[in-house]
N, C-alpha and C. Protein backbone atom coordinates (compact mmCIF):
# COMPACT_ATOMS: atom_id res chain seq x y z
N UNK A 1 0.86 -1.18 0.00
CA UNK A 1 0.00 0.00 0.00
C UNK A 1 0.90 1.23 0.00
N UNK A 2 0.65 2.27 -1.42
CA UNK A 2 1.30 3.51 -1.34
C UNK A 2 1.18 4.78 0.30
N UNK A 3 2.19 5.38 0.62
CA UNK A 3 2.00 6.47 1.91
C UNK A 3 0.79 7.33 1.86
N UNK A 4 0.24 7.39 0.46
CA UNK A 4 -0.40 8.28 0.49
C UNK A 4 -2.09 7.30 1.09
N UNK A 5 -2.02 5.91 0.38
CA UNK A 5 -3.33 5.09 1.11
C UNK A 5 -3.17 5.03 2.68
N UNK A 6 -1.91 4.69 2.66
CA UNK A 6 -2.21 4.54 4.39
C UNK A 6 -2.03 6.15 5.16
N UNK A 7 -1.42 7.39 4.79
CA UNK A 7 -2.01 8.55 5.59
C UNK A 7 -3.68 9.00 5.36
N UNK A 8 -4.16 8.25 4.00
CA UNK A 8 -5.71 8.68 4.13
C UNK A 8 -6.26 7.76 5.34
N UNK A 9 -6.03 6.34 5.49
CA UNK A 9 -6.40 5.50 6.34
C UNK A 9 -6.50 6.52 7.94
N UNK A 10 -5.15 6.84 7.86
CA UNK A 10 -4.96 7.44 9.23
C UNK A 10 -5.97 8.73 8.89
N UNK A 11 -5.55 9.53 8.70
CA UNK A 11 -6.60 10.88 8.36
C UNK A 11 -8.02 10.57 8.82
N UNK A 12 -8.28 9.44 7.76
CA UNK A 12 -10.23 9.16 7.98
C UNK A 12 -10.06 8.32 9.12
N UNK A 13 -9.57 7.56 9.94
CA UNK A 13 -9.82 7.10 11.55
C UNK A 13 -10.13 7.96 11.80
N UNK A 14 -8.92 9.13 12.18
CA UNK A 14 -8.56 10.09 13.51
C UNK A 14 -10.06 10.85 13.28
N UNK A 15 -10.25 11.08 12.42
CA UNK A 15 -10.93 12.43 11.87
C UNK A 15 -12.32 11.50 11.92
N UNK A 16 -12.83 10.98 11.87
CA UNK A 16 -14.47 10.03 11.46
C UNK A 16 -14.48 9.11 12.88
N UNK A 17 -13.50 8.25 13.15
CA UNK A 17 -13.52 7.13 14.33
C UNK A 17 -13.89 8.29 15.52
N UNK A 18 -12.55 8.88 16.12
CA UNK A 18 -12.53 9.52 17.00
C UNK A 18 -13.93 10.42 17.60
N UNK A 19 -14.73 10.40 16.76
CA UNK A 19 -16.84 10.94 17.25
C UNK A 19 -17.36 9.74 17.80
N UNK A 20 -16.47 8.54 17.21
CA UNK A 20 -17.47 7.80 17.89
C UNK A 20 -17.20 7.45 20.07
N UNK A 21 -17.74 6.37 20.48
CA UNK A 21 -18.08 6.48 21.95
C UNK A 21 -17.61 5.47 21.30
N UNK A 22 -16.26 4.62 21.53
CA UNK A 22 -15.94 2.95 21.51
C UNK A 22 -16.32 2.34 22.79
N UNK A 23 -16.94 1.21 22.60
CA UNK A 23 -16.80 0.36 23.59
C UNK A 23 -15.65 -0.66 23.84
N UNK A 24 -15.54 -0.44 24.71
CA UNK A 24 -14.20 -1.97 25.29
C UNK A 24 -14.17 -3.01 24.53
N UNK A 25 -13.12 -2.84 23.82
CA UNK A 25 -12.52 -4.62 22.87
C UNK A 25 -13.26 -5.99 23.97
N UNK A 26 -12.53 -5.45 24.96
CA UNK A 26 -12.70 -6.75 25.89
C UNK A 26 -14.38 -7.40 25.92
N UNK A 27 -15.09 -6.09 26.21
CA UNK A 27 -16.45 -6.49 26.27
C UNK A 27 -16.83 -6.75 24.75
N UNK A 28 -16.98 -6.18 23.94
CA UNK A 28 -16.80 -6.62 22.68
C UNK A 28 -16.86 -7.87 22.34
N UNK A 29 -15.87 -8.55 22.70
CA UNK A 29 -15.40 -10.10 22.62
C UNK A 29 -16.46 -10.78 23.18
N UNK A 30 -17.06 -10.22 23.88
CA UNK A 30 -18.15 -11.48 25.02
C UNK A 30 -18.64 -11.05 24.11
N UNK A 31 -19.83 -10.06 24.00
CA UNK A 31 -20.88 -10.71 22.90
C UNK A 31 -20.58 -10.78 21.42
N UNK A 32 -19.67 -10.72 20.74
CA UNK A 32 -19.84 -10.81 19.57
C UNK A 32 -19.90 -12.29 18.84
N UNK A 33 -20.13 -12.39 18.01
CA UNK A 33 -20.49 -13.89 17.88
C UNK A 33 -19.14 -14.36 17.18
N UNK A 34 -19.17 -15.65 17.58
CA UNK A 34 -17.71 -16.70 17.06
C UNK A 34 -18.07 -17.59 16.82
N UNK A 35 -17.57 -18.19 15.68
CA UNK A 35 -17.56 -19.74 15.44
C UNK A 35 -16.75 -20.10 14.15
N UNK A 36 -15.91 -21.08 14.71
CA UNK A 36 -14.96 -21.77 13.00
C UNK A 36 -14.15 -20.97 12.35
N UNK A 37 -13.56 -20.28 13.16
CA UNK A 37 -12.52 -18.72 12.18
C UNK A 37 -13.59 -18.16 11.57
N UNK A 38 -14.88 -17.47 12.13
CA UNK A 38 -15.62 -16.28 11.98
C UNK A 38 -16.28 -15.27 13.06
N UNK A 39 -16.30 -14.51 12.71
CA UNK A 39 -16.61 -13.75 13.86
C UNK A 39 -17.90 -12.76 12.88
N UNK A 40 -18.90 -12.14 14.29
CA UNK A 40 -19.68 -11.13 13.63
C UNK A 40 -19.99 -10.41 14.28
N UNK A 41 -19.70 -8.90 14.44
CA UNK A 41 -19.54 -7.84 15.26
C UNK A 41 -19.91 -6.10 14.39
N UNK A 42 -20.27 -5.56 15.40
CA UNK A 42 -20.51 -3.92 14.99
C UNK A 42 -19.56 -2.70 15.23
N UNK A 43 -19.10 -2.12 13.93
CA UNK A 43 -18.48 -1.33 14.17
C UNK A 43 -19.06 0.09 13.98
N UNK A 44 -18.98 0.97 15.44
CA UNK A 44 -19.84 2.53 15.50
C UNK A 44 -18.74 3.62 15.05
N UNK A 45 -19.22 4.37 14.46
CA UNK A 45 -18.31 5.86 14.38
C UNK A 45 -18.33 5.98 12.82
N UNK A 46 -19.33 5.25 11.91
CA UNK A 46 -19.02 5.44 10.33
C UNK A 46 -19.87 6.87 9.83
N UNK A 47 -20.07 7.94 10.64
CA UNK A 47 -20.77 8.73 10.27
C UNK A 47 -20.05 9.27 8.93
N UNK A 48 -19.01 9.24 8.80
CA UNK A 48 -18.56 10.42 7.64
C UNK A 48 -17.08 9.33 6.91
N UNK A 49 -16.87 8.34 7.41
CA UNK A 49 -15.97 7.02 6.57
C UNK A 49 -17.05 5.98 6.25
N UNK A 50 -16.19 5.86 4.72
CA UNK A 50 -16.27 4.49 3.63
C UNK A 50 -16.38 3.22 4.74
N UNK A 51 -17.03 2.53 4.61
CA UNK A 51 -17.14 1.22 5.36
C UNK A 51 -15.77 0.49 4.37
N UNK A 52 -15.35 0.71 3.40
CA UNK A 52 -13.62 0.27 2.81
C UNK A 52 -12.76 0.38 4.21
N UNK A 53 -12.95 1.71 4.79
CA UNK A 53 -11.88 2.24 5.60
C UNK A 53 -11.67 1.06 6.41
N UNK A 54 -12.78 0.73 7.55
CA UNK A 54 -12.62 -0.35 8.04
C UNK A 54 -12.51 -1.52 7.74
N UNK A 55 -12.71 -2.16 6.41
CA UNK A 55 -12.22 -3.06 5.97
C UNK A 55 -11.40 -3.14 5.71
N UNK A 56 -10.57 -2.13 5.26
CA UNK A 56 -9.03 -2.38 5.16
C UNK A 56 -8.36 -1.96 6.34
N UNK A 57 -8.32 -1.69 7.38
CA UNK A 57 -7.75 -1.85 8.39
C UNK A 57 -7.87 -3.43 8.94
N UNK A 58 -8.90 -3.77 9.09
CA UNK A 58 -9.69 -5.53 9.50
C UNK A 58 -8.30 -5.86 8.32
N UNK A 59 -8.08 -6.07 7.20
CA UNK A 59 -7.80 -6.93 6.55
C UNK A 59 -6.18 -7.12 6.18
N UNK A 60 -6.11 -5.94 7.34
CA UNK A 60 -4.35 -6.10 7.42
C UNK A 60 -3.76 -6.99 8.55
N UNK A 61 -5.00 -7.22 9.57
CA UNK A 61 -4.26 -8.48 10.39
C UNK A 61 -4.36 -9.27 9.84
N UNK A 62 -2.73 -10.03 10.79
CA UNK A 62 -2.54 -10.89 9.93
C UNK A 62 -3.23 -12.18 10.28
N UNK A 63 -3.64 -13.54 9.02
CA UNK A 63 -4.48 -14.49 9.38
C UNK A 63 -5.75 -14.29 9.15
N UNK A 64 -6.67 -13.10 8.44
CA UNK A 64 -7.72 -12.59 8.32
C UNK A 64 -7.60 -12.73 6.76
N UNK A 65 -8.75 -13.92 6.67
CA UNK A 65 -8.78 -13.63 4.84
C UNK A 65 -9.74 -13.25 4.21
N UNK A 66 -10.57 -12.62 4.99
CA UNK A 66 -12.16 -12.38 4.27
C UNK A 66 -12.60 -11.30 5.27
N UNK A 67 -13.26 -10.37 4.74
CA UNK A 67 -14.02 -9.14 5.44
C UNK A 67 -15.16 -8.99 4.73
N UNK A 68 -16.50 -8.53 5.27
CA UNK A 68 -17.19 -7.90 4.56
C UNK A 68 -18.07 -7.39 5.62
N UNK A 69 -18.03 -6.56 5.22
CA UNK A 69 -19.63 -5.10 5.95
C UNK A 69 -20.85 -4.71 5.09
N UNK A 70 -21.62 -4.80 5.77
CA UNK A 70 -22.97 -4.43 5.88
C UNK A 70 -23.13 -3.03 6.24
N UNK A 71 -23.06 -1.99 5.58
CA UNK A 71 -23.32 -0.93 6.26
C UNK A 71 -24.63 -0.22 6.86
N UNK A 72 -24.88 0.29 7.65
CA UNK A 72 -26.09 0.39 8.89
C UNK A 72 -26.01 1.93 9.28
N UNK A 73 -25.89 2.91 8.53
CA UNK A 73 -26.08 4.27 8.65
C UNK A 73 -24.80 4.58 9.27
N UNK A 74 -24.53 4.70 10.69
CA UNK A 74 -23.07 5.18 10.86
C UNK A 74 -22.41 4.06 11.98
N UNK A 75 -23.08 2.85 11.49
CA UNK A 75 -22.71 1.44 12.27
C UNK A 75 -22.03 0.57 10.46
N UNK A 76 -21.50 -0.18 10.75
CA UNK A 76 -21.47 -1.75 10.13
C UNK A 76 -21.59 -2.66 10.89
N UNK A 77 -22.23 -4.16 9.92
CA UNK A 77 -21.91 -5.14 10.79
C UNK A 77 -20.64 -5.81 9.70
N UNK A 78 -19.89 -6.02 10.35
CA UNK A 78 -18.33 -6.86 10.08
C UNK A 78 -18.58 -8.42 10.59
N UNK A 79 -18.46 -9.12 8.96
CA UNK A 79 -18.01 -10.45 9.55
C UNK A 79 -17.01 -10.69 8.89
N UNK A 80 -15.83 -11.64 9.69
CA UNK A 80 -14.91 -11.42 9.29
C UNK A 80 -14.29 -13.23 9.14
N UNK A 81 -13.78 -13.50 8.44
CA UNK A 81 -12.78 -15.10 8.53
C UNK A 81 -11.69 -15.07 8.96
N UNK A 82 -11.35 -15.84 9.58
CA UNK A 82 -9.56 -15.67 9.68
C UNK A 82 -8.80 -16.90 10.55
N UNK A 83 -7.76 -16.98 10.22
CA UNK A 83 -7.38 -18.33 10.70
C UNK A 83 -7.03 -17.92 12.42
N UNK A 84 -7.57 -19.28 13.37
CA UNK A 84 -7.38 -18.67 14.71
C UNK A 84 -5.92 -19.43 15.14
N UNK A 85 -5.04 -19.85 14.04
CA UNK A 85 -4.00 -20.06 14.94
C UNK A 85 -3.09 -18.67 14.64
N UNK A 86 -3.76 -17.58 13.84
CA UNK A 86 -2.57 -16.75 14.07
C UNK A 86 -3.06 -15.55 14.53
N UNK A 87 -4.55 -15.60 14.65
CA UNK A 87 -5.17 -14.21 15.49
C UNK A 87 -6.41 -14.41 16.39
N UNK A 88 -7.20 -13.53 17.16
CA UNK A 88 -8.20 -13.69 17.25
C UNK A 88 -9.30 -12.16 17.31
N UNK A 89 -10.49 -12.56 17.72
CA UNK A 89 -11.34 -11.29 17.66
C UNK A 89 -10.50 -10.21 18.30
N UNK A 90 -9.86 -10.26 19.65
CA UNK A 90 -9.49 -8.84 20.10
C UNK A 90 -8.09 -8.36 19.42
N UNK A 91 -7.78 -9.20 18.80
CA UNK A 91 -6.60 -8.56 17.46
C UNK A 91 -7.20 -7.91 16.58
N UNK A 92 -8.25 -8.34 15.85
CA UNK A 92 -9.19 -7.96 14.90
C UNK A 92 -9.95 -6.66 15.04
N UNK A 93 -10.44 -6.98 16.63
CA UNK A 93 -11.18 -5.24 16.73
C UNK A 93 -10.46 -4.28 17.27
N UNK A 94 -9.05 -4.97 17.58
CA UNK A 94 -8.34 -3.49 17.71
C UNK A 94 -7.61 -2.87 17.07
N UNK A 95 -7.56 -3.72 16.12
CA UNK A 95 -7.24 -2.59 14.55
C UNK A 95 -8.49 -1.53 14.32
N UNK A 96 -9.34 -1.70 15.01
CA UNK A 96 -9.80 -0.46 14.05
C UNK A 96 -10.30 0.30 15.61
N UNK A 97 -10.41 -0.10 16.52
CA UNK A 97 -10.36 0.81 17.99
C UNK A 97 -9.46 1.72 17.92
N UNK A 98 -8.31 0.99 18.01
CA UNK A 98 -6.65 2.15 17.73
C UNK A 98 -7.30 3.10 17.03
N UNK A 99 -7.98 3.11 15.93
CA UNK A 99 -8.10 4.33 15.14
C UNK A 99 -9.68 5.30 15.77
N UNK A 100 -10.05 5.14 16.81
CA UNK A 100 -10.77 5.81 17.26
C UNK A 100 -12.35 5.28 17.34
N UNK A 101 -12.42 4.15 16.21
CA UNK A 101 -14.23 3.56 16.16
C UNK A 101 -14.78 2.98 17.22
N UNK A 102 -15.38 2.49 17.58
CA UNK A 102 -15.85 1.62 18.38
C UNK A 102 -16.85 0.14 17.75
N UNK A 103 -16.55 -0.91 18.68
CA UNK A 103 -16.72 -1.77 18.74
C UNK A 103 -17.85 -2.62 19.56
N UNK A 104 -18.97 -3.04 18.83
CA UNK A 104 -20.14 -4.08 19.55
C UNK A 104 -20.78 -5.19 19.35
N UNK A 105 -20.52 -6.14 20.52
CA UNK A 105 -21.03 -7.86 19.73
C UNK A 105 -21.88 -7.70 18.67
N UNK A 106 -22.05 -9.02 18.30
CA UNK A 106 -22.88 -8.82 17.18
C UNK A 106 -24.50 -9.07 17.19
């Protein structure tokens, strides 16, 4: 990915995530749903970012081979694949916490 994709990445977190109210990864994890290297969870703060944004953050951990969102006004729902011997959900949703969104089971 060229500097200029990943300073927009950063730009649209700081700037779009950061409105939102995140909830705790940790709590997060309890309800969001799991099963078989999938997960399905809500991500808050998309008032003014591409639901891309967060998919390409999701799809840079590593062991994650599939993303897709549902977008829900200034929510998504994210389900995501990924192999669990090299990650799991609170790797997953804190790629995009770091950047200011927030995070809710699914």
């Amino acid at each position: 990915m060229g500097i200029m994709a990943v300073l927009s990445l950063l730009l649209l977190g700081t700037a779009c995530g950061n409105n939102a109210k995140p909830a705790a990864a940790a709590e997060a994890v309890q309800t969001a749903t799991v099963a078989n290297g999938s997960a399905t969870f809500t991500v808050t703060g998309l008032d003014c970012c591409l639901p891309s944004v967060i998919q390409n953050l999701i799809s840079k951990v590593d062991g994650v081979s599939k993303v897709d969102i549902e977008p829900m006004g200034s929510k998504g729902k994210v389900t995501v694949s990924f192999d669990d011997k090299k990650t799991d959900l609170k790797q997953i949703q804190t790629s995009v916490t770091k950047y200011g969104f927030g995070v809710m089971g699914g």
